[in-house]
PDB file of N, CA and C in Angstrom:
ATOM      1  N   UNK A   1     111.626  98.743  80.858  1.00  0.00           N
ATOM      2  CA  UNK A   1     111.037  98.354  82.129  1.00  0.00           C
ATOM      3  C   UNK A   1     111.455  99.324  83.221  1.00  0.00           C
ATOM      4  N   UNK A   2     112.807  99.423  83.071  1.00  0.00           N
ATOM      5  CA  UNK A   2     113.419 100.532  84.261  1.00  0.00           C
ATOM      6  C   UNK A   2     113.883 100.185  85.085  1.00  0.00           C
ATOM      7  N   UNK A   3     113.887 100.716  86.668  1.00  0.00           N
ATOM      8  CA  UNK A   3     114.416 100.140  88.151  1.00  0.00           C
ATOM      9  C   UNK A   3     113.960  98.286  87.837  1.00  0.00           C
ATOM     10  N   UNK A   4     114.675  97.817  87.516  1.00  0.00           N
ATOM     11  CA  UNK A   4     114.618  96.187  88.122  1.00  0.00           C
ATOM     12  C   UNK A   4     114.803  95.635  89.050  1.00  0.00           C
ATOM     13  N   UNK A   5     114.627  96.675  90.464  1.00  0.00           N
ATOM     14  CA  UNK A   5     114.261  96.296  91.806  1.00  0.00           C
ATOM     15  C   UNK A   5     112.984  96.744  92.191  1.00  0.00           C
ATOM     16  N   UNK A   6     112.176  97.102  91.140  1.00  0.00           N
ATOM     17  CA  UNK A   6     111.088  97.754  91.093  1.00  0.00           C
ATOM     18  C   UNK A   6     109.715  96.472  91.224  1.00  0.00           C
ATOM     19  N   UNK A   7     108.962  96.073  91.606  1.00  0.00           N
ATOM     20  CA  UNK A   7     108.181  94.955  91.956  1.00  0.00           C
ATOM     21  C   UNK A   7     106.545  95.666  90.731  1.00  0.00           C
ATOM     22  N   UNK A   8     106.343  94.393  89.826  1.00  0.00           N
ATOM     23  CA  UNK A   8     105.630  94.647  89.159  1.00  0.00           C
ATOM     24  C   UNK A   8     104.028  93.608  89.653  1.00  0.00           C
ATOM     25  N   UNK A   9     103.372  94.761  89.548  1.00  0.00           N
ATOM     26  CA  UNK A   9     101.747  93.882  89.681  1.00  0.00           C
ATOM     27  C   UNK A   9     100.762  93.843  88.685  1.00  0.00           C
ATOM     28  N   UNK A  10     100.398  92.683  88.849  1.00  0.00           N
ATOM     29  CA  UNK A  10      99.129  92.453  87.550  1.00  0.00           C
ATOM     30  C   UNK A  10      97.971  94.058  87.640  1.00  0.00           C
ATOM     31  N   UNK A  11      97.767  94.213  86.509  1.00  0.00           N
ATOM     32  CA  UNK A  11      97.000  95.362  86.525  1.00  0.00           C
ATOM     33  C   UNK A  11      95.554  95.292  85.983  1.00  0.00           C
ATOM     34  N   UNK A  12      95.434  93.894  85.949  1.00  0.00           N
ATOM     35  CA  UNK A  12      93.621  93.924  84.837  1.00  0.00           C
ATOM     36  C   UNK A  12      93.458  92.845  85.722  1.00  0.00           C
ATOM     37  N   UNK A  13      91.711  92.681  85.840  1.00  0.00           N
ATOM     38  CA  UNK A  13      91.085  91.580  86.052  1.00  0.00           C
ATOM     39  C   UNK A  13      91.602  90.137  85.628  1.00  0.00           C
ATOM     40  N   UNK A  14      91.532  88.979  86.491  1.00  0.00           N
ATOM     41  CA  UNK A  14      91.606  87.840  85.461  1.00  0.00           C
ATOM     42  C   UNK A  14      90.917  87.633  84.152  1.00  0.00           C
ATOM     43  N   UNK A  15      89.762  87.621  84.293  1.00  0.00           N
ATOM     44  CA  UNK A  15      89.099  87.350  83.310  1.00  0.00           C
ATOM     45  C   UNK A  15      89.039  88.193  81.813  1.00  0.00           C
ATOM     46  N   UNK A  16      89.833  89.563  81.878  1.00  0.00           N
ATOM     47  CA  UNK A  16      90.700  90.275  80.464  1.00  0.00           C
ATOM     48  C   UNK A  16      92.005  89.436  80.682  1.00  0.00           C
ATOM     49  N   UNK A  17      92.546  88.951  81.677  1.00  0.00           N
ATOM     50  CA  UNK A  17      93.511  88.276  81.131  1.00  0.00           C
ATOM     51  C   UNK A  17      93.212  86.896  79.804  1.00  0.00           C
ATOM     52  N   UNK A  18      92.820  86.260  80.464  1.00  0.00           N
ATOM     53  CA  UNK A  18      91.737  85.203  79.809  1.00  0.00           C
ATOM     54  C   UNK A  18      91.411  85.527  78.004  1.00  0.00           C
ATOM     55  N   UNK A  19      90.823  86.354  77.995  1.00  0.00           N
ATOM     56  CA  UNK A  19      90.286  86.816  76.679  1.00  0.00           C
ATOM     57  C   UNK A  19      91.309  87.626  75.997  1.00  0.00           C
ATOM     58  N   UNK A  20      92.494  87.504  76.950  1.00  0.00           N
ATOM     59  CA  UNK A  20      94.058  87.944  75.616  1.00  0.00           C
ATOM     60  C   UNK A  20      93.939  87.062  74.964  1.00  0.00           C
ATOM     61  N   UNK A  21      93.947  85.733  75.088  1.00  0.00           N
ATOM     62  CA  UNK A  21      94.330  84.742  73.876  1.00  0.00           C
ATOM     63  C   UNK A  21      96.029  84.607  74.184  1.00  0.00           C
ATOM     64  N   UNK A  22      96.594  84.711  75.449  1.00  0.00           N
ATOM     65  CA  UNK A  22      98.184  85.117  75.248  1.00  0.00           C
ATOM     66  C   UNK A  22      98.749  83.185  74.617  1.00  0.00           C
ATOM     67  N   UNK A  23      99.967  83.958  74.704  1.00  0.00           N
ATOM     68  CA  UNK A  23     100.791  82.536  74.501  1.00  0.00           C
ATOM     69  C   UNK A  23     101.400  82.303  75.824  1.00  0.00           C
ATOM     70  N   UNK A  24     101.962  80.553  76.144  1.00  0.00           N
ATOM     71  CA  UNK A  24     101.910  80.113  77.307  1.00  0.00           C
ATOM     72  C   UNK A  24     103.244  80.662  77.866  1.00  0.00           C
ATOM     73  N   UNK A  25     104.410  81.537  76.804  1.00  0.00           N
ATOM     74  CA  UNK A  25     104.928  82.121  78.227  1.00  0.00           C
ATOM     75  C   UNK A  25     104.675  83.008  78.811  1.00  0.00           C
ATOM     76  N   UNK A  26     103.925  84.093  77.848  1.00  0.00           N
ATOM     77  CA  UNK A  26     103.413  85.227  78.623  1.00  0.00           C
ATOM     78  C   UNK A  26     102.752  84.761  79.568  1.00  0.00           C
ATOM     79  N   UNK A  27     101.893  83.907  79.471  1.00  0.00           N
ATOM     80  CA  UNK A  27     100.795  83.661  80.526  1.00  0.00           C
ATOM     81  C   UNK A  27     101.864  83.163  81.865  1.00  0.00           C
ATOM     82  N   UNK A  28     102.926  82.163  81.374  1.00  0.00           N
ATOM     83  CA  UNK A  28     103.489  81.647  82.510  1.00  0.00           C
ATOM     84  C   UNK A  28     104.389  82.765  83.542  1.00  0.00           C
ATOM     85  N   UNK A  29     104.785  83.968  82.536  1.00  0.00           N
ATOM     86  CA  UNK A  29     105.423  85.326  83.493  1.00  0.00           C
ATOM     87  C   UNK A  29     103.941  85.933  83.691  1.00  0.00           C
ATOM     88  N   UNK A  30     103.253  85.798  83.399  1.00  0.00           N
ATOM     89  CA  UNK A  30     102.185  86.630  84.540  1.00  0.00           C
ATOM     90  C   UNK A  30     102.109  85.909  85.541  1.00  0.00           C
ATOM     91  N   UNK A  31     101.614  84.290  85.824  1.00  0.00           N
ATOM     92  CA  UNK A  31     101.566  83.815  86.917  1.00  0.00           C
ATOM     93  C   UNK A  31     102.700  83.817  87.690  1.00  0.00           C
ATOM     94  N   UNK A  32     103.644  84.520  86.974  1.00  0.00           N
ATOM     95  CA  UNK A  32     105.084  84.696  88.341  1.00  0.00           C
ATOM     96  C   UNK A  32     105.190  86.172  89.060  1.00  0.00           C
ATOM     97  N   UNK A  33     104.234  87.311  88.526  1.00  0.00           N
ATOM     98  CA  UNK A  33     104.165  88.605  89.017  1.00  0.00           C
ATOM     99  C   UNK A  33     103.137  88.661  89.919  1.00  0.00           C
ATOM    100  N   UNK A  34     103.393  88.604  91.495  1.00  0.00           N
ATOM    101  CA  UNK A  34     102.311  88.345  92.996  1.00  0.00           C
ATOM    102  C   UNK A  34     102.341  89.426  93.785  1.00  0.00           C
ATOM    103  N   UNK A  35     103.174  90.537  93.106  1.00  0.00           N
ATOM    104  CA  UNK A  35     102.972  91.747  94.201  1.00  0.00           C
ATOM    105  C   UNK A  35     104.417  91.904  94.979  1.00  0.00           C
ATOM    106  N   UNK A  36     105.648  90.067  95.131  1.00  0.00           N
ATOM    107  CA  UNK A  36     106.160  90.614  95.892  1.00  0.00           C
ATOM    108  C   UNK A  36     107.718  90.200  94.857  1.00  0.00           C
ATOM    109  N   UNK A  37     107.953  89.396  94.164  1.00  0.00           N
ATOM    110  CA  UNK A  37     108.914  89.309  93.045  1.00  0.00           C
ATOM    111  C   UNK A  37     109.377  90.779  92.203  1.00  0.00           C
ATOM    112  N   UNK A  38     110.572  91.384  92.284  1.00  0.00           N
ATOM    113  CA  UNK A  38     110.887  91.999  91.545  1.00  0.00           C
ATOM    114  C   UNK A  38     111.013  91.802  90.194  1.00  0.00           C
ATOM    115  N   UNK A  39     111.088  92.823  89.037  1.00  0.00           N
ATOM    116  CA  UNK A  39     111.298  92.423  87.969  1.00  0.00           C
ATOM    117  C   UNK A  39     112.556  91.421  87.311  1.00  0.00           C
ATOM    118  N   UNK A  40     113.992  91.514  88.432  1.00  0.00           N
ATOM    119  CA  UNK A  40     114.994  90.448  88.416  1.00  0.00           C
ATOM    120  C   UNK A  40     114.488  89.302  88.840  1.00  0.00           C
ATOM    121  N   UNK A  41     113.519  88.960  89.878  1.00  0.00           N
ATOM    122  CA  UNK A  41     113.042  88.000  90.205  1.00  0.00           C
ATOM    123  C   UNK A  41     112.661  87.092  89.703  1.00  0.00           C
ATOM    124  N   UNK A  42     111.526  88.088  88.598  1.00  0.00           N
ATOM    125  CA  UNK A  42     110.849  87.686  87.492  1.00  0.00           C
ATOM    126  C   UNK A  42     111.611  86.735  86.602  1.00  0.00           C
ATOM    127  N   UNK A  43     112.357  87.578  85.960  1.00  0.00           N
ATOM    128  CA  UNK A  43     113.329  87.208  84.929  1.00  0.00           C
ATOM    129  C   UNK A  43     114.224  86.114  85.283  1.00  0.00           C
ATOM    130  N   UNK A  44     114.428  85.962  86.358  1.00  0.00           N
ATOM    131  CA  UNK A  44     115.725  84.508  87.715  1.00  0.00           C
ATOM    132  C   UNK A  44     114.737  83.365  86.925  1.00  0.00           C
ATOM    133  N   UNK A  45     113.463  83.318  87.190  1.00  0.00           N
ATOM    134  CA  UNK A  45     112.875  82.351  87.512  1.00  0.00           C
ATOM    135  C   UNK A  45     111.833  82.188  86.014  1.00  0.00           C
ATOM    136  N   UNK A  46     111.862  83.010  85.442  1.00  0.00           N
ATOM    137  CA  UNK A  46     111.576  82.616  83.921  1.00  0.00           C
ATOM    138  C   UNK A  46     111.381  81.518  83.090  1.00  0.00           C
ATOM    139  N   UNK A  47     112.664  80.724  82.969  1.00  0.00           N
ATOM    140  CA  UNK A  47     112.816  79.435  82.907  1.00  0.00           C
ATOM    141  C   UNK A  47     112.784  79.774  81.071  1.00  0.00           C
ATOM    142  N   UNK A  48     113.106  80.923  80.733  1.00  0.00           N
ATOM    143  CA  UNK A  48     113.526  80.869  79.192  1.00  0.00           C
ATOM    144  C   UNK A  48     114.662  81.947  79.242  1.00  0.00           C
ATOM    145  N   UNK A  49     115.147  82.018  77.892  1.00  0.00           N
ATOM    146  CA  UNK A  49     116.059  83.121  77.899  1.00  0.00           C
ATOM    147  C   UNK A  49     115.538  84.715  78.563  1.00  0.00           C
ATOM    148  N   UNK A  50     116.442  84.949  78.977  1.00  0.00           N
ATOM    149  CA  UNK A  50     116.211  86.720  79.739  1.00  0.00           C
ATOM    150  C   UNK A  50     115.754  87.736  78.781  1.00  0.00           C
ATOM    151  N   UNK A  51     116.471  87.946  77.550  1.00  0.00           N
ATOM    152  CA  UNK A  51     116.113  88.898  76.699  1.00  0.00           C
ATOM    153  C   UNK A  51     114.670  88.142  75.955  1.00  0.00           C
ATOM    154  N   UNK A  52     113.854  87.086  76.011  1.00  0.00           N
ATOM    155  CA  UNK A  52     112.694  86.682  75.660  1.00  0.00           C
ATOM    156  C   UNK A  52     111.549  87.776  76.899  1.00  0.00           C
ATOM    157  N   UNK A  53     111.688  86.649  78.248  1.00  0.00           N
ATOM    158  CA  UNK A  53     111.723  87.257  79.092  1.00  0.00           C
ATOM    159  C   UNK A  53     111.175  88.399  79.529  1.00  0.00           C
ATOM    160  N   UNK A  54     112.568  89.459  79.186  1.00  0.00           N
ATOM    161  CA  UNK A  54     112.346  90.979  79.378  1.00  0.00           C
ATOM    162  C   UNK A  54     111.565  91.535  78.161  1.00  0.00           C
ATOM    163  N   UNK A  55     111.542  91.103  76.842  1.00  0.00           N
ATOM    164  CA  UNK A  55     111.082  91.669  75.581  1.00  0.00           C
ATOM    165  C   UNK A  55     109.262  91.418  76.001  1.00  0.00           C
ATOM    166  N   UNK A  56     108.439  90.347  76.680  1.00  0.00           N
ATOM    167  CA  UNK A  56     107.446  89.870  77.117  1.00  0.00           C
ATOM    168  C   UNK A  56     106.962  90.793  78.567  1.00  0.00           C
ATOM    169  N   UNK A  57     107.994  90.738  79.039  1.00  0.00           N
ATOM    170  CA  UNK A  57     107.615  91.788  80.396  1.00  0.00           C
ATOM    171  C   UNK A  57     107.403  93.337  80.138  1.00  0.00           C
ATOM    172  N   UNK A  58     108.214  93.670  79.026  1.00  0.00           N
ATOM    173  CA  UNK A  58     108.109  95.119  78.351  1.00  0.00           C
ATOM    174  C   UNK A  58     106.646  95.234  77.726  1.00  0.00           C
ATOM    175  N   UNK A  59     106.492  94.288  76.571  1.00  0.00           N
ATOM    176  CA  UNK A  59     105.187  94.338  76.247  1.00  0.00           C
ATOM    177  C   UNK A  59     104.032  94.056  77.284  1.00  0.00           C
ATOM    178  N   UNK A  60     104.057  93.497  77.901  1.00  0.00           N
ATOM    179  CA  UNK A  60     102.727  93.867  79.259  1.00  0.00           C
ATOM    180  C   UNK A  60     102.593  94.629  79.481  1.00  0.00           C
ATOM    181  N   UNK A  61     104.133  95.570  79.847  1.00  0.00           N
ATOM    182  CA  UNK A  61     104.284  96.699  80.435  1.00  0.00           C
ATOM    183  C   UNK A  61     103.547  97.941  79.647  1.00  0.00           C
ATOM    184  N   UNK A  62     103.664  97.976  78.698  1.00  0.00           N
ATOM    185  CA  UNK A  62     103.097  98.727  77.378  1.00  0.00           C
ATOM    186  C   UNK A  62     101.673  98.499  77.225  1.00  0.00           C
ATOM    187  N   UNK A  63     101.142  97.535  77.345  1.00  0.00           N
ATOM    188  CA  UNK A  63      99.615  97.166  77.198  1.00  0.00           C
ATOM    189  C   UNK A  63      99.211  97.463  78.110  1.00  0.00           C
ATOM    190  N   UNK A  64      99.565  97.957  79.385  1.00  0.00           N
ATOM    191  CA  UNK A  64      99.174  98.214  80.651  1.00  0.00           C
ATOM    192  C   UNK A  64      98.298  96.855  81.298  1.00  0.00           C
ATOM    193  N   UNK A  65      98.725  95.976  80.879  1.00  0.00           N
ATOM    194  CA  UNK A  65      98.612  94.689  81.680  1.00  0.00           C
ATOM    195  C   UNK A  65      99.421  94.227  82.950  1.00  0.00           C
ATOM    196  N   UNK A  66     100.275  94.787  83.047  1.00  0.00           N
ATOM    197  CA  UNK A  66     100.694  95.013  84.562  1.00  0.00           C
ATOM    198  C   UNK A  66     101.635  96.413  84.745  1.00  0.00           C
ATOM    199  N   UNK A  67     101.606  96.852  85.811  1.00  0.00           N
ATOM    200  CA  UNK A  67     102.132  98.248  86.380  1.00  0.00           C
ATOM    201  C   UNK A  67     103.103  97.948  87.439  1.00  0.00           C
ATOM    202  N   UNK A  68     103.558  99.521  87.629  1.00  0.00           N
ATOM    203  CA  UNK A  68     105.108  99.005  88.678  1.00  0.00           C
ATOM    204  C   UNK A  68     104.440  99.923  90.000  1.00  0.00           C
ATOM    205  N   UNK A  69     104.902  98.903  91.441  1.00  0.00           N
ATOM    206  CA  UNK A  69     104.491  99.647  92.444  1.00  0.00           C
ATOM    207  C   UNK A  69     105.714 100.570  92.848  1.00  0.00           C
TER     208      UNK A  69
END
């Protein structure tokens, strides 16, 4: 992921979100990335383990489903 003061934003339309098919935590850490939550932010407020978490935020990161401003 990198700088984890680094603030991550959704990078696709809703509606490719939609047609991932994700599972409900991915989906639930996307609805926590708004433009103004850092990636620690992210991860604070998760509400599962951190290394789940970060392993889920990496893979977005990789699919280019969300980008770092």
């Amino acid at each position: 992921i990198g700088d984890m003061k680094a603030v991550p934003l959704v990078a696709v339309p809703l509606h490719e979100i939609a047609a991932q098919s994700l599972d409900h935590r991915t989906g639930f850490l996307l609805s926590r990335i708004d433009g103004m939550l850092t990636f620690e932010d992210v991860l604070d407020v998760a509400g599962m383990p951190r290394m789940e978490a970060y392993q889920i935020l990496s893979s977005l990161l990789r699919k280019g489903m969300i980008e770092v401003r």
